[in-house]
Protein backbone atom coordinates (compact mmCIF):
# COMPACT_ATOMS: atom_id res chain seq x y z
CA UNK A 1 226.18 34.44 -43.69
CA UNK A 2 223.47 36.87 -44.74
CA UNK A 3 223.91 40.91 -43.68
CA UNK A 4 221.24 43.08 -42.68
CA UNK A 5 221.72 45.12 -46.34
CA UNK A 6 221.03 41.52 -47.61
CA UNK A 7 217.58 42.35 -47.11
CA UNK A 8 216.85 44.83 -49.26
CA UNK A 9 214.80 44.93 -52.22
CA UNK A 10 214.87 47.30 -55.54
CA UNK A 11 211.30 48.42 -55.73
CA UNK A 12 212.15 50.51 -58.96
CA UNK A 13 213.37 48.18 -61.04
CA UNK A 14 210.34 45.86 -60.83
CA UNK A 15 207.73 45.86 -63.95
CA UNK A 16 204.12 46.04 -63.21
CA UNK A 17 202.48 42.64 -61.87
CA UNK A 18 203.11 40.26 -59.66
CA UNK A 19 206.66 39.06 -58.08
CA UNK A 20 207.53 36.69 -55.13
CA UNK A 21 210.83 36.54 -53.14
CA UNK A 22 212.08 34.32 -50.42
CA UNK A 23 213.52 36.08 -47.54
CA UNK A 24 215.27 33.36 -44.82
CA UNK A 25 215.70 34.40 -41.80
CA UNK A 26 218.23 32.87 -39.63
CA UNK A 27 219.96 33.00 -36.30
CA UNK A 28 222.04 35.35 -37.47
CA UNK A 29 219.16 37.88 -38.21
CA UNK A 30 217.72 38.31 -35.22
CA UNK A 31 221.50 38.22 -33.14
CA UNK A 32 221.80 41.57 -35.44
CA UNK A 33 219.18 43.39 -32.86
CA UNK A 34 219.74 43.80 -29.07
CA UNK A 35 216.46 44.41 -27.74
CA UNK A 36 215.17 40.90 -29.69
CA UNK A 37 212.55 38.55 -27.82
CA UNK A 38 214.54 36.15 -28.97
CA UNK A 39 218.02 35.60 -30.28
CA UNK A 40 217.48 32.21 -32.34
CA UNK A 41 215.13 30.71 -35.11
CA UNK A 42 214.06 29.79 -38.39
CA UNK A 43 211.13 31.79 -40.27
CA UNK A 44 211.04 31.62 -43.72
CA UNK A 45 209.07 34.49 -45.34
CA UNK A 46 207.86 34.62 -48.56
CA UNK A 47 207.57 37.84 -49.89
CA UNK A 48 204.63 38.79 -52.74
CA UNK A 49 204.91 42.14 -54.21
CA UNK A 50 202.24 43.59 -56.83
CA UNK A 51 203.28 46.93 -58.49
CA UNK A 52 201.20 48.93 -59.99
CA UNK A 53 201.43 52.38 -61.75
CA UNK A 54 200.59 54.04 -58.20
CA UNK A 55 201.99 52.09 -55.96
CA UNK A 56 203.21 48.37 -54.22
CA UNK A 57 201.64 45.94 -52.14
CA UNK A 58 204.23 43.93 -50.14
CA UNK A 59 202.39 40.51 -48.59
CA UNK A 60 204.83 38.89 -46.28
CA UNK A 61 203.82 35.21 -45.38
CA UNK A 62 206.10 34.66 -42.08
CA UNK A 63 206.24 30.91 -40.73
CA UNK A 64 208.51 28.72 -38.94
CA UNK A 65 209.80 28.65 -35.24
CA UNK A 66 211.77 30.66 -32.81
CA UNK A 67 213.81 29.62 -29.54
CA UNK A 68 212.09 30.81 -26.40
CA UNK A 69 211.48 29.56 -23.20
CA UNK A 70 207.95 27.99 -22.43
CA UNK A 71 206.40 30.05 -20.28
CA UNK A 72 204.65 27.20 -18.02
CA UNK A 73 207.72 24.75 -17.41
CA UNK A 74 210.71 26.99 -18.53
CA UNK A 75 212.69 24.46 -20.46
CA UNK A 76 213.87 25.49 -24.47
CA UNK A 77 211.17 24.86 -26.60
CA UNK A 78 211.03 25.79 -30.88
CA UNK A 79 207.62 27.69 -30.97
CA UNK A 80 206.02 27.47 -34.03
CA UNK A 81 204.85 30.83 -35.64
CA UNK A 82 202.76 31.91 -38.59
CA UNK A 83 201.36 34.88 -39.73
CA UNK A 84 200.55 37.41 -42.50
CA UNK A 85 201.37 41.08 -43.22
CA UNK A 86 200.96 43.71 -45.66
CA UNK A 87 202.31 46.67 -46.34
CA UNK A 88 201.99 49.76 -48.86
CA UNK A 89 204.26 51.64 -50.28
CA UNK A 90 204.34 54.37 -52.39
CA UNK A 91 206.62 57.19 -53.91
CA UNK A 92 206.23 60.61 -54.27
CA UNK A 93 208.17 64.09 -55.28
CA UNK A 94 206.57 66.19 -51.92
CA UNK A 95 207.35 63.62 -48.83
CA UNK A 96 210.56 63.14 -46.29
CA UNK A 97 212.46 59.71 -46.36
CA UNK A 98 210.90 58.85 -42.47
CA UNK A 99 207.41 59.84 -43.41
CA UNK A 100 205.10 57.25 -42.45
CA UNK A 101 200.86 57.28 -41.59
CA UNK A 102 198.00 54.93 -40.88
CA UNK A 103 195.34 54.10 -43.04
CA UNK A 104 191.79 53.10 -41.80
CA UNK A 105 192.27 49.70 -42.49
CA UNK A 106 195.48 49.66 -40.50
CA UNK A 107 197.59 48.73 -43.15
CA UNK A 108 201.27 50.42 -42.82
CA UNK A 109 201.84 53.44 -46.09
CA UNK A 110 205.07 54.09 -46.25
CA UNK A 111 205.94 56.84 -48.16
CA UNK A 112 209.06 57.26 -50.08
CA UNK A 113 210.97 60.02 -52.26
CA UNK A 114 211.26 59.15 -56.35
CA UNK A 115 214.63 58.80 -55.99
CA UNK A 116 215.31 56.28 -53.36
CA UNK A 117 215.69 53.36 -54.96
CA UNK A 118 216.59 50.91 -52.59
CA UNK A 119 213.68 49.89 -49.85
CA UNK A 120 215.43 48.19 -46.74
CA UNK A 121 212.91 45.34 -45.40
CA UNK A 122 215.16 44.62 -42.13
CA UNK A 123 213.41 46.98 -40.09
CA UNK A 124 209.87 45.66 -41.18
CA UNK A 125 210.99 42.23 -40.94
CA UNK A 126 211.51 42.47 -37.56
CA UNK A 127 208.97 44.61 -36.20
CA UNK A 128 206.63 41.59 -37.61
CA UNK A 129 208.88 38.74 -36.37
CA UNK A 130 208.15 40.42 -32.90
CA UNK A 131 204.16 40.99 -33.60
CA UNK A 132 204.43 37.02 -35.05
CA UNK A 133 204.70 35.91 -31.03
CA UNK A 134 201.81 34.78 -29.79
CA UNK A 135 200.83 36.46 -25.97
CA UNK A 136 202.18 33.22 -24.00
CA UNK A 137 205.20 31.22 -25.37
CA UNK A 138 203.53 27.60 -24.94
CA UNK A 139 202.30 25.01 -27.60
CA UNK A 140 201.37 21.40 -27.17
CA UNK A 141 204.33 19.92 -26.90
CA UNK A 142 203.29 16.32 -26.28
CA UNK A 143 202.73 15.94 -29.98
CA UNK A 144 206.37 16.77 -30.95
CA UNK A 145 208.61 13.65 -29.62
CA UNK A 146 210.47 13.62 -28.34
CA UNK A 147 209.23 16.29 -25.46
CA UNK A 148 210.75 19.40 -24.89
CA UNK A 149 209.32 19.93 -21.45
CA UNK A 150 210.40 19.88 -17.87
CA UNK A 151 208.27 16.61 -16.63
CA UNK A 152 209.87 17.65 -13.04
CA UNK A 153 208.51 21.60 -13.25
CA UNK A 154 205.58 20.14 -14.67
CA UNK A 155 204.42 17.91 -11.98
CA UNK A 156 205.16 20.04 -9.11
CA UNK A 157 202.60 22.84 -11.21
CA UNK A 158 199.96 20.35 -11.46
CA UNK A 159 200.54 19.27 -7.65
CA UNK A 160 200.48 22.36 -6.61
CA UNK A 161 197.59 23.71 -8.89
CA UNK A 162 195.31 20.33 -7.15
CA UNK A 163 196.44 21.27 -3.54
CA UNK A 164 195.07 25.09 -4.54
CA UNK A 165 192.01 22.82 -5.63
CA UNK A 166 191.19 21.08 -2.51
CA UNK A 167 191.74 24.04 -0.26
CA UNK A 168 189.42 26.07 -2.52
CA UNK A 169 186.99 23.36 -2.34
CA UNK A 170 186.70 23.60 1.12
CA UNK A 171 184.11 25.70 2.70
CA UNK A 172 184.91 29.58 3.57
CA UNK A 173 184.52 28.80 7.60
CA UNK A 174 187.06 25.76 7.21
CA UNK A 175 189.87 28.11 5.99
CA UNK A 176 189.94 30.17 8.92
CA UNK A 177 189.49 27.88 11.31
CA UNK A 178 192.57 26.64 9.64
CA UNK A 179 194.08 29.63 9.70
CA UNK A 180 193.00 29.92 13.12
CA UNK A 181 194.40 26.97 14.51
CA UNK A 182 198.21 27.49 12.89
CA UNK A 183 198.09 31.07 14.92
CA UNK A 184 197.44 29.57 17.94
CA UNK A 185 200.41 26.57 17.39
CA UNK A 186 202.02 29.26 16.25
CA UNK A 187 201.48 31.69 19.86
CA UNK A 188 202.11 28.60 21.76
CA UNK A 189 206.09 28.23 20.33
């Protein structure tokens, strides 16, 4: 079982060029933080890092799938995720440990003192494995037998989305007279 100081990386001690790294990350992972979207799943990241004289270029290539709840029928699904992110970082004599800033191309600088030797990627790696979720946790699940969806939720949405249907379809004047006529069954109880 993997700790959070597992994922750390010795910048330093890297020569110039390129280097890649393979960063699993487990169940175990995201249990480690509370606030999580998720508590379960199975990205693998592969981490490319180019140094040069002035500073490194980590490219994290994040893909795999998390355990969430799908967002139209509610049953467990595995989501499948993928996406890319980059971040810079460079040292420096005249900067504080937490210093961080925004460049116009909105790619992350952080900015770390000469002697800190060890960078800690657990913080970064799961601020993206939250920004990895897409908006709404669904996914076409009919092409992954066998079917992780509620057939039973899934009906009563679509029977329920084709009653909405036919009462929209009817014209304006209908609705109240229908609306009409339950408030007077209604007066006469």
């Amino acid at each position: 079982m993997r700790t959070l100081e597992d994922y750390t990386i010795r910048l330093l001690d890297l020569k110039e060029g390129s280097h890649r790294f393979f960063i699993p990350l487990r169940d175990e992972f995201f249990a480690a933080y509370d606030n999580q979207i998720y508590q379960r799943g199975h990205i693998d990241c592969i981490l490319d890092v180019q140094r040069s004289p002035a500073m490194y270029i980590l490219e994290f290539h994040m893909q795999g799938t998390v355990q969430v709840r799908c967002d139209k029928c509610y049953a467990p699904i595995h989501l499948p995720v993928e996406e890319r992110f980059r971040l810079m970082v460079k040292y420096s004599d005249h900067i504080a440990l937490s210093s961080t800033q925004t460049t116009p191309n909105s790619d992350e600088v952080v900015v770390l003192p000469t002697d800190h030797v060890v960078f800690d990627l657990a913080p970064y790696l799961r601020e993206f494995s939250i920004l990895i979720m897409p908006p709404r946790n669904v996914y076409e699940c009919r092409k992954n037998p066998p079917y992780p969806c509620d057939e039973v939720v899934l009906n009563l949405l679509n029977n329920q989305y084709d009653n909405n249907r036919k009462i929209d379809s009817y014209p304006k004047n209908n609705v109240f007279a229908q609306l009409l006529k339950k408030q007077s069954l209604h007066n006469k109880h």
